[in-house]
Protein backbone atom coordinates (compact mmCIF):
# COMPACT_ATOMS: atom_id res chain seq x y z
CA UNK A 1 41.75 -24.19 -14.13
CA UNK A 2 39.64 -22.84 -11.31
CA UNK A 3 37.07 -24.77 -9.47
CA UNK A 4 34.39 -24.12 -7.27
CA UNK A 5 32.59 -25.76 -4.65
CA UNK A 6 29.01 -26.34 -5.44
CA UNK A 7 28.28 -25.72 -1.96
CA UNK A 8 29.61 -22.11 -2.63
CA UNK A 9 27.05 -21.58 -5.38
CA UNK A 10 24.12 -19.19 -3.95
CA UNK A 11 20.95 -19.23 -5.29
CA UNK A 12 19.51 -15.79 -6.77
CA UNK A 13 15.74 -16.38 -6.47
CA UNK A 14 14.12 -18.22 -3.36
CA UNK A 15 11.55 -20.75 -4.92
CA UNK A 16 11.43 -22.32 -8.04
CA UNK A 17 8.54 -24.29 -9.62
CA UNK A 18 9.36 -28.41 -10.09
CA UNK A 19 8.16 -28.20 -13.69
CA UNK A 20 8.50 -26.32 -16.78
CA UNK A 21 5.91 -26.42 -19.81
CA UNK A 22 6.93 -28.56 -22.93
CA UNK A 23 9.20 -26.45 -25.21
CA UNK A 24 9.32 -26.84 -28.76
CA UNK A 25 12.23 -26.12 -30.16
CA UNK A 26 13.12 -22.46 -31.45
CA UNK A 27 15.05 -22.25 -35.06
CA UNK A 28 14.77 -18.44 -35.41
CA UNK A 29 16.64 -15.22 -33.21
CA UNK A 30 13.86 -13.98 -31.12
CA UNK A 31 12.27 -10.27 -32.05
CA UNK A 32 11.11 -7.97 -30.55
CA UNK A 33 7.84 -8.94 -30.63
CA UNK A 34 8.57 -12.36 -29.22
CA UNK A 35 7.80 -13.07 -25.55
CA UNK A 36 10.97 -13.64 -23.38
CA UNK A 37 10.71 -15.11 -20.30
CA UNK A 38 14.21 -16.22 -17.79
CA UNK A 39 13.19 -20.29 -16.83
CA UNK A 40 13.42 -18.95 -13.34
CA UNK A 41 10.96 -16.25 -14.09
CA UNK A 42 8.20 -19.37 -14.42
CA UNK A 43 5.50 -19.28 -12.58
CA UNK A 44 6.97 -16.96 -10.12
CA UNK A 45 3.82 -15.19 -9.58
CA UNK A 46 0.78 -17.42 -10.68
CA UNK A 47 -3.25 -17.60 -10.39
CA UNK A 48 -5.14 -21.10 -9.04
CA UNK A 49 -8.54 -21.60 -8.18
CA UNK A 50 -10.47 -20.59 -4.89
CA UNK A 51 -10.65 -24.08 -4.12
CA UNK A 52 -6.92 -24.53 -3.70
CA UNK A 53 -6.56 -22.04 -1.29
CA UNK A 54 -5.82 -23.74 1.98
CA UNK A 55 -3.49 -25.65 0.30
CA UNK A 56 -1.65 -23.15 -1.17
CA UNK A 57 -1.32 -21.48 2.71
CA UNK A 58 0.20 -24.32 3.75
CA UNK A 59 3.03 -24.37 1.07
CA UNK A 60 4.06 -20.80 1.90
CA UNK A 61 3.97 -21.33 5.37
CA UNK A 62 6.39 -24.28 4.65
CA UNK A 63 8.18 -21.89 1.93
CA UNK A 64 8.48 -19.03 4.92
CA UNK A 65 10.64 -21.29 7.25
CA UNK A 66 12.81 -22.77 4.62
CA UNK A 67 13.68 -19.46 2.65
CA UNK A 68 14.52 -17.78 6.31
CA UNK A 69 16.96 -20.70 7.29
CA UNK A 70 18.49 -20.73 3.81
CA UNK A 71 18.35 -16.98 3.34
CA UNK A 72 22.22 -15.43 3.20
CA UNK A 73 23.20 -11.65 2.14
CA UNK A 74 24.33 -12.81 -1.23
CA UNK A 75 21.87 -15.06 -1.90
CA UNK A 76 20.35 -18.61 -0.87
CA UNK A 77 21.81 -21.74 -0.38
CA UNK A 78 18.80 -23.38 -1.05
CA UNK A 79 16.25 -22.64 -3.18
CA UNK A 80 12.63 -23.92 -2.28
CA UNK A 81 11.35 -25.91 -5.03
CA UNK A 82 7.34 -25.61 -5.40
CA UNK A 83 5.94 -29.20 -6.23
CA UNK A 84 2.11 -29.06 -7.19
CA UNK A 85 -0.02 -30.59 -9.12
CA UNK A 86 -1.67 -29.06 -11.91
CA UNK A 87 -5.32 -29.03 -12.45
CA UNK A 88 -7.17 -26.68 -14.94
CA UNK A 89 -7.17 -22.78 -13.63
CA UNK A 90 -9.27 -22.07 -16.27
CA UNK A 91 -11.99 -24.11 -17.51
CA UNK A 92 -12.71 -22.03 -20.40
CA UNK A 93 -9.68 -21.25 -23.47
CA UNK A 94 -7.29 -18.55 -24.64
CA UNK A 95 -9.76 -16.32 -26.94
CA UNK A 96 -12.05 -16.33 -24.37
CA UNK A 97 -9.54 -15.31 -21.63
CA UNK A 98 -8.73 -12.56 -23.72
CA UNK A 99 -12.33 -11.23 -24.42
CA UNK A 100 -12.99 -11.50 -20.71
CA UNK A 101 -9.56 -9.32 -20.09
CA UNK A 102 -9.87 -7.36 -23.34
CA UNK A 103 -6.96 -7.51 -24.55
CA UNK A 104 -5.45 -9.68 -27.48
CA UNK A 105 -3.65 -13.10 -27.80
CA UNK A 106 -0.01 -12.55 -28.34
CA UNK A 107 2.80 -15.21 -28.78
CA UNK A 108 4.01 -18.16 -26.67
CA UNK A 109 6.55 -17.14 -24.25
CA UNK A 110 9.98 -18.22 -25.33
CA UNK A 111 11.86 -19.30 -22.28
CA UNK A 112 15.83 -19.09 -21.48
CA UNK A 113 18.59 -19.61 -18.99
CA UNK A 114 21.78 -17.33 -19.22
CA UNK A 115 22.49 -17.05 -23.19
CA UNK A 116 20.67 -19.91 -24.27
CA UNK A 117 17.41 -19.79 -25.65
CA UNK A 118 15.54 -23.25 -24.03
CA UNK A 119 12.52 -23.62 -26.29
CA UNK A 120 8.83 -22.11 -26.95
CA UNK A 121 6.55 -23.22 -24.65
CA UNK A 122 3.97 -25.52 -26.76
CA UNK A 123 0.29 -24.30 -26.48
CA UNK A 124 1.84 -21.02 -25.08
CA UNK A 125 -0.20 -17.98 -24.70
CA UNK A 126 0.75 -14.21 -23.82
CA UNK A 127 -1.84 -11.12 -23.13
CA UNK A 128 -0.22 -7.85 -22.67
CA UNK A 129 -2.10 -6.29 -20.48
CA UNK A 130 -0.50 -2.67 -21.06
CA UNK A 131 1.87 -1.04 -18.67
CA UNK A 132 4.72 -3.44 -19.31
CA UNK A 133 2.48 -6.04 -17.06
CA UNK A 134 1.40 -9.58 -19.34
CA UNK A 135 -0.15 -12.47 -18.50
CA UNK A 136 1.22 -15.85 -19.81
CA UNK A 137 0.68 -19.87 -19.76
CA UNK A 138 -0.03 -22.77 -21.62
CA UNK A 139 -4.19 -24.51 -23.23
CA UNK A 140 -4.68 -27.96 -23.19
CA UNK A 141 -7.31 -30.34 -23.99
CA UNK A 142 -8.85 -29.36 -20.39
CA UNK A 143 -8.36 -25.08 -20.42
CA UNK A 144 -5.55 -23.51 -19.14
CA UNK A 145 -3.63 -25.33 -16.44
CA UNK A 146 -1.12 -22.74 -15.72
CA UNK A 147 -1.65 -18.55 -15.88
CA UNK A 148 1.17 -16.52 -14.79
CA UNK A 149 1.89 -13.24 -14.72
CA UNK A 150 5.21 -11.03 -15.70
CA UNK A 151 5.99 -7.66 -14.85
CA UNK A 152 8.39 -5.96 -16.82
CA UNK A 153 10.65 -2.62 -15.28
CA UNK A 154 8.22 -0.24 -14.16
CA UNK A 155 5.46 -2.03 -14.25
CA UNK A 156 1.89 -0.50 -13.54
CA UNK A 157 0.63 -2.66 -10.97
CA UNK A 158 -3.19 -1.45 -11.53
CA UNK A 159 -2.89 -3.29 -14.72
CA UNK A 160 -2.67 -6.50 -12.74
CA UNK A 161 -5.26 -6.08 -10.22
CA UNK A 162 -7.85 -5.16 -12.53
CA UNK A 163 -7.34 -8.27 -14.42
CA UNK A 164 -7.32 -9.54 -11.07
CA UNK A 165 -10.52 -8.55 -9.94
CA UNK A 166 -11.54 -9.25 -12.76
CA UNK A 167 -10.57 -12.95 -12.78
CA UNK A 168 -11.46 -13.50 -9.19
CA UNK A 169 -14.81 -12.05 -9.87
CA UNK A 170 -15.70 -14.09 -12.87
CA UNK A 171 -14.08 -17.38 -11.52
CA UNK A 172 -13.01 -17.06 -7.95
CA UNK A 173 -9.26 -17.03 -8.87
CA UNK A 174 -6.92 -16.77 -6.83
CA UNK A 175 -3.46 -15.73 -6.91
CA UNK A 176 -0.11 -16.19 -5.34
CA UNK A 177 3.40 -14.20 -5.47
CA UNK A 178 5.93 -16.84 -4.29
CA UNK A 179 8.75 -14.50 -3.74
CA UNK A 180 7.04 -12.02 -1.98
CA UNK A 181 5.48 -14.70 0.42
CA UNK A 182 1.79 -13.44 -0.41
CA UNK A 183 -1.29 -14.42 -1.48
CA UNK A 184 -4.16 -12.56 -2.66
CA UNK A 185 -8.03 -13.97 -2.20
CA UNK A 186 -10.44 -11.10 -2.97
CA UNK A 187 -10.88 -7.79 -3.59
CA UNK A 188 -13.66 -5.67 -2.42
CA UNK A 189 -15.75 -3.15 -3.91
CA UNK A 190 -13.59 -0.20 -3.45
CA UNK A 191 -10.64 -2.24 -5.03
CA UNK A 192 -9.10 -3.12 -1.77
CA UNK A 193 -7.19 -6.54 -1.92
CA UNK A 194 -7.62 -9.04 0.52
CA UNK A 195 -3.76 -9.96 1.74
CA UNK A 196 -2.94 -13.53 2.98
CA UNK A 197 0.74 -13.68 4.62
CA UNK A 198 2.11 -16.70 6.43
């Protein structure tokens, strides 16, 4: 039998979020018209409101510093787990999300870790946006406290900011890529985005 150190073990993504949605469990193989999502995929790249904004500067900053000290060639020794607190990001629910992005409700994503299928995400939500670029997250009794976005191989990018500005014009959202270390606070009306880095 071989063993390893855990020290050894390298991280493959940077940041993680602290929290994963409640999963229900899955009985069924997943099709093709299921919504797959890798558990470190969550939340990866996320909207919040306007109002959260300094806040969220301040955890990237913090993020910045510990992914450089941690950062190797093959990887990361430590990965920086994200702890916030959720509030509603949306005060309004799915179908009307969906109008506002027109586009229409698909299924909750269905999240897993290496071979193992972890659960549905209860209350889950997808929108496919088109250009292998979806949006994704969970309704409660409140709205929707998380909206995340996943961008499949060759992904059209223009997809996403035009829900963007769409989103940040309608409800001042914000939103944040945790692995690239950005944030994104506006855009403009010649479609520029307005680029926060730590």
């Amino acid at each position: 039998m071989t063993t390893i150190n855990p020290n050894d073990i390298l991280f493959s993504v940077p940041t993680l979020s602290n929290e994963l949605a409640s999963l229900l469990p899955v009985t069924a193989q997943p099709t093709e018209t299921d919504f797959l999502l890798h558990e470190d995929e969550w939340e990866q790249v996320e909207f919040f409101p306007g109002n959260r904004l300094e806040e969220i500067q301040a955890m990237l900053a913090e993020y910045k510093s510990f992914e450089a000290t941690h950062r190797t060639e093959a990887g990361w020794r430590k990965a920086y787990v994200r702890d916030l607190k959720r509030s509603s990001v949306l005060d309004t629910d799915v179908p009307t999300l969906a109008t506002l992005l027109g586009c229409s409700i698909g299924p909750a994503p269905m999240l897993y870790y290496g071979n193992t299928l972890s659960g549905q995400v209860q209350n889950g939500f997808s929108l496919a946006l088109g250009g292998n670029v979806s949006l994704y997250g969970f309704a409660d009794d409140h709205g929707i406290p998380v909206l995340a976005v996943s961008m499949g191989p060759q992904a059209e990018n223009a997809r996403l900011m035009e829900a963007f500005a769409k989103l940040n014009a309608s409800h001042g959202l914000i939103m944040v890529d945790w692995r690239s270390q950005l944030l994104v606070r506006a855009v403009n009306a010649a479609g520029q985005m307005d680029v926060w880095r730590a």
